[in-house]
N, C-alpha and C. Protein backbone atom coordinates (compact mmCIF):
# COMPACT_ATOMS: atom_id res chain seq x y z
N UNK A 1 -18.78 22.69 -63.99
CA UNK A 1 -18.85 21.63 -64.95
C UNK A 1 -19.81 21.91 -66.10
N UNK A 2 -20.91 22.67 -65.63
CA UNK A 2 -21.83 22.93 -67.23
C UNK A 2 -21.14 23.48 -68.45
N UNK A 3 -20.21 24.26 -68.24
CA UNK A 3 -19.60 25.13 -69.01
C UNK A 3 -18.55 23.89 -69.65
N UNK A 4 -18.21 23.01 -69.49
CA UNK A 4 -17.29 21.84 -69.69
C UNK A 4 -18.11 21.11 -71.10
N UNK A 5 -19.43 20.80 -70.08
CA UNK A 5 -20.15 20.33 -70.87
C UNK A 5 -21.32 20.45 -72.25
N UNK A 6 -21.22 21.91 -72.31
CA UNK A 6 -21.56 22.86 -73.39
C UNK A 6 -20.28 23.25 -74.09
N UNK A 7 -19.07 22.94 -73.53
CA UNK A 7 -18.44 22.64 -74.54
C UNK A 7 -17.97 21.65 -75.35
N UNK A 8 -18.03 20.91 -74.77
CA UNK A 8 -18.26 19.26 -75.27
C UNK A 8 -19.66 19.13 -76.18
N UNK A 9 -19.89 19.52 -76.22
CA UNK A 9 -21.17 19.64 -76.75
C UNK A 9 -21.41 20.28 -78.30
N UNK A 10 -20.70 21.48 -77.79
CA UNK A 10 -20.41 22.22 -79.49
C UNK A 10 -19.46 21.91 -80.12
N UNK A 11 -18.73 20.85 -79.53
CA UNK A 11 -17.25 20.74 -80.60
C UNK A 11 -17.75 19.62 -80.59
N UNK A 12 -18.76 18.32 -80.38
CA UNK A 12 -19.74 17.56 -80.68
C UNK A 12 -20.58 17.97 -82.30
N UNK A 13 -20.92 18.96 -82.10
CA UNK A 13 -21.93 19.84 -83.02
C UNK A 13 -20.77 19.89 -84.24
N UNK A 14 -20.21 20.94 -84.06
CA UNK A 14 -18.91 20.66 -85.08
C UNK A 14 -18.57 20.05 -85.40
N UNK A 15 -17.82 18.70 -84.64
CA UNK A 15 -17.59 17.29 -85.47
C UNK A 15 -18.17 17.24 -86.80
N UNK A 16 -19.78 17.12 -85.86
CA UNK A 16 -20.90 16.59 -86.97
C UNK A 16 -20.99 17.48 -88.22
N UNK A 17 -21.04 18.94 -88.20
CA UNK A 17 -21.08 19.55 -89.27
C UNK A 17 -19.98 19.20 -90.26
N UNK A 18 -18.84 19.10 -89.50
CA UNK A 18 -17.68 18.91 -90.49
C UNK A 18 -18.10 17.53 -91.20
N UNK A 19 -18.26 16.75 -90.22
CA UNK A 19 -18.67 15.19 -91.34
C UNK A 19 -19.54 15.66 -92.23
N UNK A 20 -20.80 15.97 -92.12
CA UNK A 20 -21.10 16.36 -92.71
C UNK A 20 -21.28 17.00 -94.21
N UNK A 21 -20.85 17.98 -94.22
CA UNK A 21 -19.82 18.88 -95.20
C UNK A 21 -18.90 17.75 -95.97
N UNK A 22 -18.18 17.18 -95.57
CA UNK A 22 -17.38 16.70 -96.33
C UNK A 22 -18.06 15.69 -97.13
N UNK A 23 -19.11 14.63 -96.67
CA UNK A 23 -20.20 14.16 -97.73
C UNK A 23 -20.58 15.22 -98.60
N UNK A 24 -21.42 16.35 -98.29
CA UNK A 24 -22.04 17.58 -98.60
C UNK A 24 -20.65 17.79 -100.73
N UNK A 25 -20.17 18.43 -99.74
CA UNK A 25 -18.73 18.52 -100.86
C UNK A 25 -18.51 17.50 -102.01
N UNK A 26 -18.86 16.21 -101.11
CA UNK A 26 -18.40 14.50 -101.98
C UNK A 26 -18.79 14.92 -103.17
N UNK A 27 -20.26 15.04 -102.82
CA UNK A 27 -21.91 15.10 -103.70
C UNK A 27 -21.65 16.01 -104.98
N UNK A 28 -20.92 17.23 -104.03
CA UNK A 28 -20.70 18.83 -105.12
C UNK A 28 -19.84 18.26 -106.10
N UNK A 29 -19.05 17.71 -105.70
CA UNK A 29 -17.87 17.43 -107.01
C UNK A 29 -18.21 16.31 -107.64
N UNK A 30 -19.43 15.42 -107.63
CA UNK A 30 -19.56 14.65 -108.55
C UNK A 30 -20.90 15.03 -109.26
N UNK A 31 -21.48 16.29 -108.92
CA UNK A 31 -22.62 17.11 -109.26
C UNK A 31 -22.84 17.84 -110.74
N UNK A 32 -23.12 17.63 -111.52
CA UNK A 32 -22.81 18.54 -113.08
C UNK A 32 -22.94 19.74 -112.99
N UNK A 33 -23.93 20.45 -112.27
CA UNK A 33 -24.57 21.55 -111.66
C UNK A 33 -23.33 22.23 -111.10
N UNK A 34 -22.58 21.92 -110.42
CA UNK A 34 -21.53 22.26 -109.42
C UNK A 34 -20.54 23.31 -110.84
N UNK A 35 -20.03 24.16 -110.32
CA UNK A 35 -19.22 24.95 -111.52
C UNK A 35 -17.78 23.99 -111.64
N UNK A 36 -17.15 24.78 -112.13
CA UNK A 36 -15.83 23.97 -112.65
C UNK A 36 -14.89 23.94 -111.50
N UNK A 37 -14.16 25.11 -111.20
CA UNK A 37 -13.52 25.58 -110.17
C UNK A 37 -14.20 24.67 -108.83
N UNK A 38 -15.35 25.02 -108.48
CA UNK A 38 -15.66 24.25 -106.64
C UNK A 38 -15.92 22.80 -107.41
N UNK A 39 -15.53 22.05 -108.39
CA UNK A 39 -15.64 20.85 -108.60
C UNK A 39 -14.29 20.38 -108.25
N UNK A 40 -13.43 21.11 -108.99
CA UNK A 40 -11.58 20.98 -108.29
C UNK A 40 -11.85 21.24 -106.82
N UNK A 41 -11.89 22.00 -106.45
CA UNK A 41 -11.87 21.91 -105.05
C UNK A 41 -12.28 20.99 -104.49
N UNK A 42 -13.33 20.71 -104.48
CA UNK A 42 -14.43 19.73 -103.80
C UNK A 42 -13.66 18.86 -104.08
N UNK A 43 -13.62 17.99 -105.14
CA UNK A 43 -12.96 16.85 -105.20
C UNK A 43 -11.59 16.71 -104.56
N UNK A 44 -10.87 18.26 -104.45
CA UNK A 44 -9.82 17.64 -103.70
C UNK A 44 -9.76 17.32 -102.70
N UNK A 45 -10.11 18.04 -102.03
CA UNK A 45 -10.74 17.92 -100.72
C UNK A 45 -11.61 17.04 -99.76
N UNK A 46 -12.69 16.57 -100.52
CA UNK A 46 -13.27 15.69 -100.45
C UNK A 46 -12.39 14.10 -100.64
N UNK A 47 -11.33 14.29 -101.00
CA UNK A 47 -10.97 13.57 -101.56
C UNK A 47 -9.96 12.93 -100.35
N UNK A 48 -9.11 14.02 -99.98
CA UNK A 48 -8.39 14.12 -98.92
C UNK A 48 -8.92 13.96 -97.40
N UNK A 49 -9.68 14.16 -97.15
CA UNK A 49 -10.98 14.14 -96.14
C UNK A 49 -11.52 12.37 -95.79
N UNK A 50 -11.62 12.24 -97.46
CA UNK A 50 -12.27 10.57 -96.88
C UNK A 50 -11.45 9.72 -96.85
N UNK A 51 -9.99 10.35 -97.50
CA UNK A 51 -8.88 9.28 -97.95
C UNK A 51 -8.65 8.48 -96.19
N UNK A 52 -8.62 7.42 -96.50
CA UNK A 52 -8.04 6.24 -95.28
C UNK A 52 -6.73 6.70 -94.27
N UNK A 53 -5.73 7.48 -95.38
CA UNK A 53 -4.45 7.75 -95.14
C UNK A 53 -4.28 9.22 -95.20
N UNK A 54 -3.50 9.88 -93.79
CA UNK A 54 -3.80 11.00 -93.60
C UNK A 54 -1.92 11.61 -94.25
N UNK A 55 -2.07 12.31 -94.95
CA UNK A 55 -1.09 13.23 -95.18
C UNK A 55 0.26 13.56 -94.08
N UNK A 56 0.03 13.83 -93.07
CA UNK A 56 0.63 14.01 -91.57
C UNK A 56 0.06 12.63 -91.00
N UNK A 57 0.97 12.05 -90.55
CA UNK A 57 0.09 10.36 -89.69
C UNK A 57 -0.39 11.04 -88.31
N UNK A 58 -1.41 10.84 -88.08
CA UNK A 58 -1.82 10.59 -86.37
C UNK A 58 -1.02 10.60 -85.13
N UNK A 59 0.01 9.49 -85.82
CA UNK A 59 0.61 8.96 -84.40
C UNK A 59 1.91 9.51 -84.63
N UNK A 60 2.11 11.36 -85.05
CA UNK A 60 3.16 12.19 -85.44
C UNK A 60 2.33 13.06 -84.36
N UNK A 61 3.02 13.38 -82.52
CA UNK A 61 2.53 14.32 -81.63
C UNK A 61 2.31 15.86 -82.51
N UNK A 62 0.91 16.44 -82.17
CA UNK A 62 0.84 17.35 -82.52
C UNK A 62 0.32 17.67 -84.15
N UNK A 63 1.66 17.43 -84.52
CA UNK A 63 1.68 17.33 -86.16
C UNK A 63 0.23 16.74 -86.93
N UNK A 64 0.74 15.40 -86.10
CA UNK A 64 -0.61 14.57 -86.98
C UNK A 64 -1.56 14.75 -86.87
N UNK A 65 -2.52 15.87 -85.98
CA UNK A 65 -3.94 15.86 -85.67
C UNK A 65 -4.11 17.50 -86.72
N UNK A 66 -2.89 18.39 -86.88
CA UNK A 66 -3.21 19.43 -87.75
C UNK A 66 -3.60 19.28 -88.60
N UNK A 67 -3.45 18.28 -89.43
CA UNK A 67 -4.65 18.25 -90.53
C UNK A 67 -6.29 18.03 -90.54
N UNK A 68 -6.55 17.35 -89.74
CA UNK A 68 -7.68 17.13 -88.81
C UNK A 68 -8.31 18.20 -88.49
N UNK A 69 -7.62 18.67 -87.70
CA UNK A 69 -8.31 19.90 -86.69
C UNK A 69 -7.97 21.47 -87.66
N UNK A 70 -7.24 21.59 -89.18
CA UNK A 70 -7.07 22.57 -89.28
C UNK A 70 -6.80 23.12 -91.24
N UNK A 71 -6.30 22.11 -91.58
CA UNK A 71 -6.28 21.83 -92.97
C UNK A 71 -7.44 21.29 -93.58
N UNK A 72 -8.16 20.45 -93.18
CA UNK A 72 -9.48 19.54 -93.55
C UNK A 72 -10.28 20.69 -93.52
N UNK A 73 -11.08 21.46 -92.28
CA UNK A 73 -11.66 22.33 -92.25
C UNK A 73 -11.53 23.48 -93.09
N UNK A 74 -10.54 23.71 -92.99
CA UNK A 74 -10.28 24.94 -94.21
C UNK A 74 -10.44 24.73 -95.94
N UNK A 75 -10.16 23.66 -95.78
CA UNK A 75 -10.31 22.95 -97.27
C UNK A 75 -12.19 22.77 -97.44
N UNK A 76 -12.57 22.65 -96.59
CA UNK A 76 -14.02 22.67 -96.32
C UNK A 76 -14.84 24.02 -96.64
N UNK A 77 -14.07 24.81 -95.91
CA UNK A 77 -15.02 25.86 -96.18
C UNK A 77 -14.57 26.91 -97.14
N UNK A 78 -13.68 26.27 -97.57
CA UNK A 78 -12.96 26.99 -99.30
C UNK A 78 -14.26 26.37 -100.25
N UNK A 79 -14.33 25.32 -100.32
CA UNK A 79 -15.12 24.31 -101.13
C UNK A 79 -16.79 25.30 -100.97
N UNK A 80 -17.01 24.92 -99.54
CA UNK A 80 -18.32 25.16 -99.16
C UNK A 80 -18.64 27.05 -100.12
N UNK A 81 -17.46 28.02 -99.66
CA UNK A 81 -18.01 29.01 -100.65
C UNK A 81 -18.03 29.06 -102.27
N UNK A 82 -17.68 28.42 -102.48
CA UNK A 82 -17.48 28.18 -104.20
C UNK A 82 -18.74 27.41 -104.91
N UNK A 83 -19.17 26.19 -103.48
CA UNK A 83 -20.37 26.11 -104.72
C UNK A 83 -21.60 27.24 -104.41
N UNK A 84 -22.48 27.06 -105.20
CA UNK A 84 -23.86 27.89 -104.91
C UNK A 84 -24.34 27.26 -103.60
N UNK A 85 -24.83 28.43 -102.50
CA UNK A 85 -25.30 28.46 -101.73
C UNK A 85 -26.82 27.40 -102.15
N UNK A 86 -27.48 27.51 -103.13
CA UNK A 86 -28.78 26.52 -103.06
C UNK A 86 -28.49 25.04 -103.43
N UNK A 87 -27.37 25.07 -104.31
CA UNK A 87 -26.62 23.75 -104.21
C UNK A 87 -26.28 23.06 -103.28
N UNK A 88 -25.51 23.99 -102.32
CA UNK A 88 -25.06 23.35 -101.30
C UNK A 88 -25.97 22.46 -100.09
N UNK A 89 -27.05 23.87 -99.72
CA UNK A 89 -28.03 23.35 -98.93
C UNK A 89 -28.58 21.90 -99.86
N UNK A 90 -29.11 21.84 -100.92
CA UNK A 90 -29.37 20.79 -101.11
C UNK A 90 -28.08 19.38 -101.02
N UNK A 91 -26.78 19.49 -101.09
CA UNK A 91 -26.22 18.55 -101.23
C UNK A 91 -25.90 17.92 -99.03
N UNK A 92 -26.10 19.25 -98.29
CA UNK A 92 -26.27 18.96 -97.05
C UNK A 92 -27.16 18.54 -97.17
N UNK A 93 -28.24 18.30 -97.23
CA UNK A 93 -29.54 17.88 -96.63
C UNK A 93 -29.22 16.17 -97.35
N UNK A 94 -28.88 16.24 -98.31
CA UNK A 94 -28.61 14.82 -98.75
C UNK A 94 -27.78 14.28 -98.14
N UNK A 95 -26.54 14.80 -97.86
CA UNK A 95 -25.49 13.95 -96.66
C UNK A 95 -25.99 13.85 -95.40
N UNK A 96 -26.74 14.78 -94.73
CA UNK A 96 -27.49 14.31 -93.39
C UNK A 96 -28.32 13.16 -93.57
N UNK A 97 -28.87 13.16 -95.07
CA UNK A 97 -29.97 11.51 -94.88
C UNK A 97 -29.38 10.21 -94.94
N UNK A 98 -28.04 10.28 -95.42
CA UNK A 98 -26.82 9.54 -95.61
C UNK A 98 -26.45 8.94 -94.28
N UNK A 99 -26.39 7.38 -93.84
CA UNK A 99 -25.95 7.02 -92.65
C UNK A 99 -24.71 6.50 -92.88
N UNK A 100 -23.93 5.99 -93.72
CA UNK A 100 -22.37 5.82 -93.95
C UNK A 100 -21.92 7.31 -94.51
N UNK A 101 -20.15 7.09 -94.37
CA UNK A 101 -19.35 7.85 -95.37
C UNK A 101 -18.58 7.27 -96.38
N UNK A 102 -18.47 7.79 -97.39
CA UNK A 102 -17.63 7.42 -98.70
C UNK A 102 -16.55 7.39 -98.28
N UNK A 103 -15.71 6.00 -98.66
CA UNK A 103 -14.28 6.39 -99.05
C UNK A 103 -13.64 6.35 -100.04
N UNK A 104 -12.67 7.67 -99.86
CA UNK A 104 -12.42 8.01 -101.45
C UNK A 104 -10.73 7.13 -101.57
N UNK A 105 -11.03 6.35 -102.87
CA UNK A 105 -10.20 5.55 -103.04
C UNK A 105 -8.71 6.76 -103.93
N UNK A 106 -9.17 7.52 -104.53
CA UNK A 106 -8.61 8.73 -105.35
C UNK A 106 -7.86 9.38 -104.28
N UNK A 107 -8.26 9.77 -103.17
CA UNK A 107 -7.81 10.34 -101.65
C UNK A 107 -6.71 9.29 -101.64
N UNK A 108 -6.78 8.32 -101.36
CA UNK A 108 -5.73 6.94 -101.09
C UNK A 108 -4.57 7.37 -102.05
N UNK A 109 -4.82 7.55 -103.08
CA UNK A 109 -4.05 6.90 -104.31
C UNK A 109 -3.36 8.64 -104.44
N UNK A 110 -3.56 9.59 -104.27
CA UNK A 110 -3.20 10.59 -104.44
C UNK A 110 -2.22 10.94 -103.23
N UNK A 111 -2.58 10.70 -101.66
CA UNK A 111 -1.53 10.53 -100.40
C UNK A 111 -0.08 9.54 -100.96
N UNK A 112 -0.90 8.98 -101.43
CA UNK A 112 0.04 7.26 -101.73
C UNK A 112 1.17 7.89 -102.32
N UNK A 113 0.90 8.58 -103.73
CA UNK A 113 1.58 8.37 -104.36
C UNK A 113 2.43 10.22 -103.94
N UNK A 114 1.55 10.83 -102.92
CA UNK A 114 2.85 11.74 -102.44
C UNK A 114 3.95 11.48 -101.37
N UNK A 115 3.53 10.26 -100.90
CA UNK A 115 4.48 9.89 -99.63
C UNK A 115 5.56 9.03 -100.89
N UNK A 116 4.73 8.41 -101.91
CA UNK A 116 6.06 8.17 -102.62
C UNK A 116 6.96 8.77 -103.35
N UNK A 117 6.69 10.04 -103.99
CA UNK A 117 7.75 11.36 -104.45
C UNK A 117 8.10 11.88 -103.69
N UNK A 118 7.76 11.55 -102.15
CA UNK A 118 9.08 12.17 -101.13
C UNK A 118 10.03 11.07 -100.92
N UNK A 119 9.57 9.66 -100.77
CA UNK A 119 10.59 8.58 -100.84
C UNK A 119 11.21 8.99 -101.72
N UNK A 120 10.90 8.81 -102.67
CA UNK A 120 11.76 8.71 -104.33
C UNK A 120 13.17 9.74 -103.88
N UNK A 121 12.16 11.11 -103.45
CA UNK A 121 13.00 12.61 -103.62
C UNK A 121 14.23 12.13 -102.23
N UNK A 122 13.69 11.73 -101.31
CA UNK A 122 15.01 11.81 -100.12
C UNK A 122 15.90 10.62 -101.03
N UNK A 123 15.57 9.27 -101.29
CA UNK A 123 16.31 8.12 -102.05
C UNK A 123 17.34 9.10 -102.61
N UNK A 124 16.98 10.13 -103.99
CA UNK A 124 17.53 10.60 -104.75
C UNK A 124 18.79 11.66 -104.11
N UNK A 125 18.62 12.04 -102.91
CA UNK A 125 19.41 13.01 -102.15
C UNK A 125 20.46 12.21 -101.57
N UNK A 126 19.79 10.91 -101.27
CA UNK A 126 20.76 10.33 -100.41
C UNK A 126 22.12 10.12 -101.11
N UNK A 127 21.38 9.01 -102.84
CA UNK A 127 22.69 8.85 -103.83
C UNK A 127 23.57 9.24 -104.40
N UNK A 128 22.95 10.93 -104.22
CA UNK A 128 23.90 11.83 -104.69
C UNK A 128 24.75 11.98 -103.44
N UNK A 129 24.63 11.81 -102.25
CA UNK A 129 24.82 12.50 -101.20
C UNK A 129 26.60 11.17 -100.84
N UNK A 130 25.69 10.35 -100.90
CA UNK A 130 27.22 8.75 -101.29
C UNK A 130 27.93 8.77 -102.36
N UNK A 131 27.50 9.16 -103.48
CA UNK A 131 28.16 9.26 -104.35
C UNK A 131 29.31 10.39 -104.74
């Protein structure tokens, strides 16, 4: 069981870094300091990360936790190398003093409006498809 529980433990640890980070990131892309390029990133990401509404839903087996467990992260540590390493540490240390997370309303509105150009796009397949 120790071995159970040291692993529970580091994917505990992880969680937290990832939350983390993704405040960390928030910070970078609304940062002037931050370059141009890891400001796109960051913000997208960040963006996608805090959004309410996940790209893949949850309650899609499998599917829905890949973004979670595999897209988010990667989008993370794309971000994380782009800004400056002394930036960064400083924008972590500010999200660790941070006891809420942001939600990004831009994240919302950007999912939103891709689940609706796939409505639109199948709608549009269908009419041709009856017609």
């Amino acid at each position: 069981m120790p071995a159970i529980d040291q692993l529970l433990e580091r994917a505990g640890e992880w969680a937290r870094a990832v939350k983390r980070d993704v405040v960390a990131i928030w910070l970078a892309a609304r940062d002037a300091r931050t370059p141009l390029l890891a400001k796109i990133v960051a913000a997208a990401v960040a963006a996608y990360a805090l959004s309410p509404v996940d790209l893949i839903p949850d309650f899609i087996p499998v599917l829905g936790y890949l973004d979670d467990l595999l897209i988010v992260p990667l989008g993370i540590m794309l971000a994380v190398k782009l800004v400056p390493p002394d930036l960064m540490c400083e924008f972590r240390q500010v999200a660790a003093e941070r006891s809420g997370k942001p939600v990004s309303r831009a994240g919302l509105i950007m999912i939103a409006s891709l689940w609706l150009a796939v409505a639109l796009f199948i709608a549009l397949l269908i009419t041709r498809w009856i017609w």
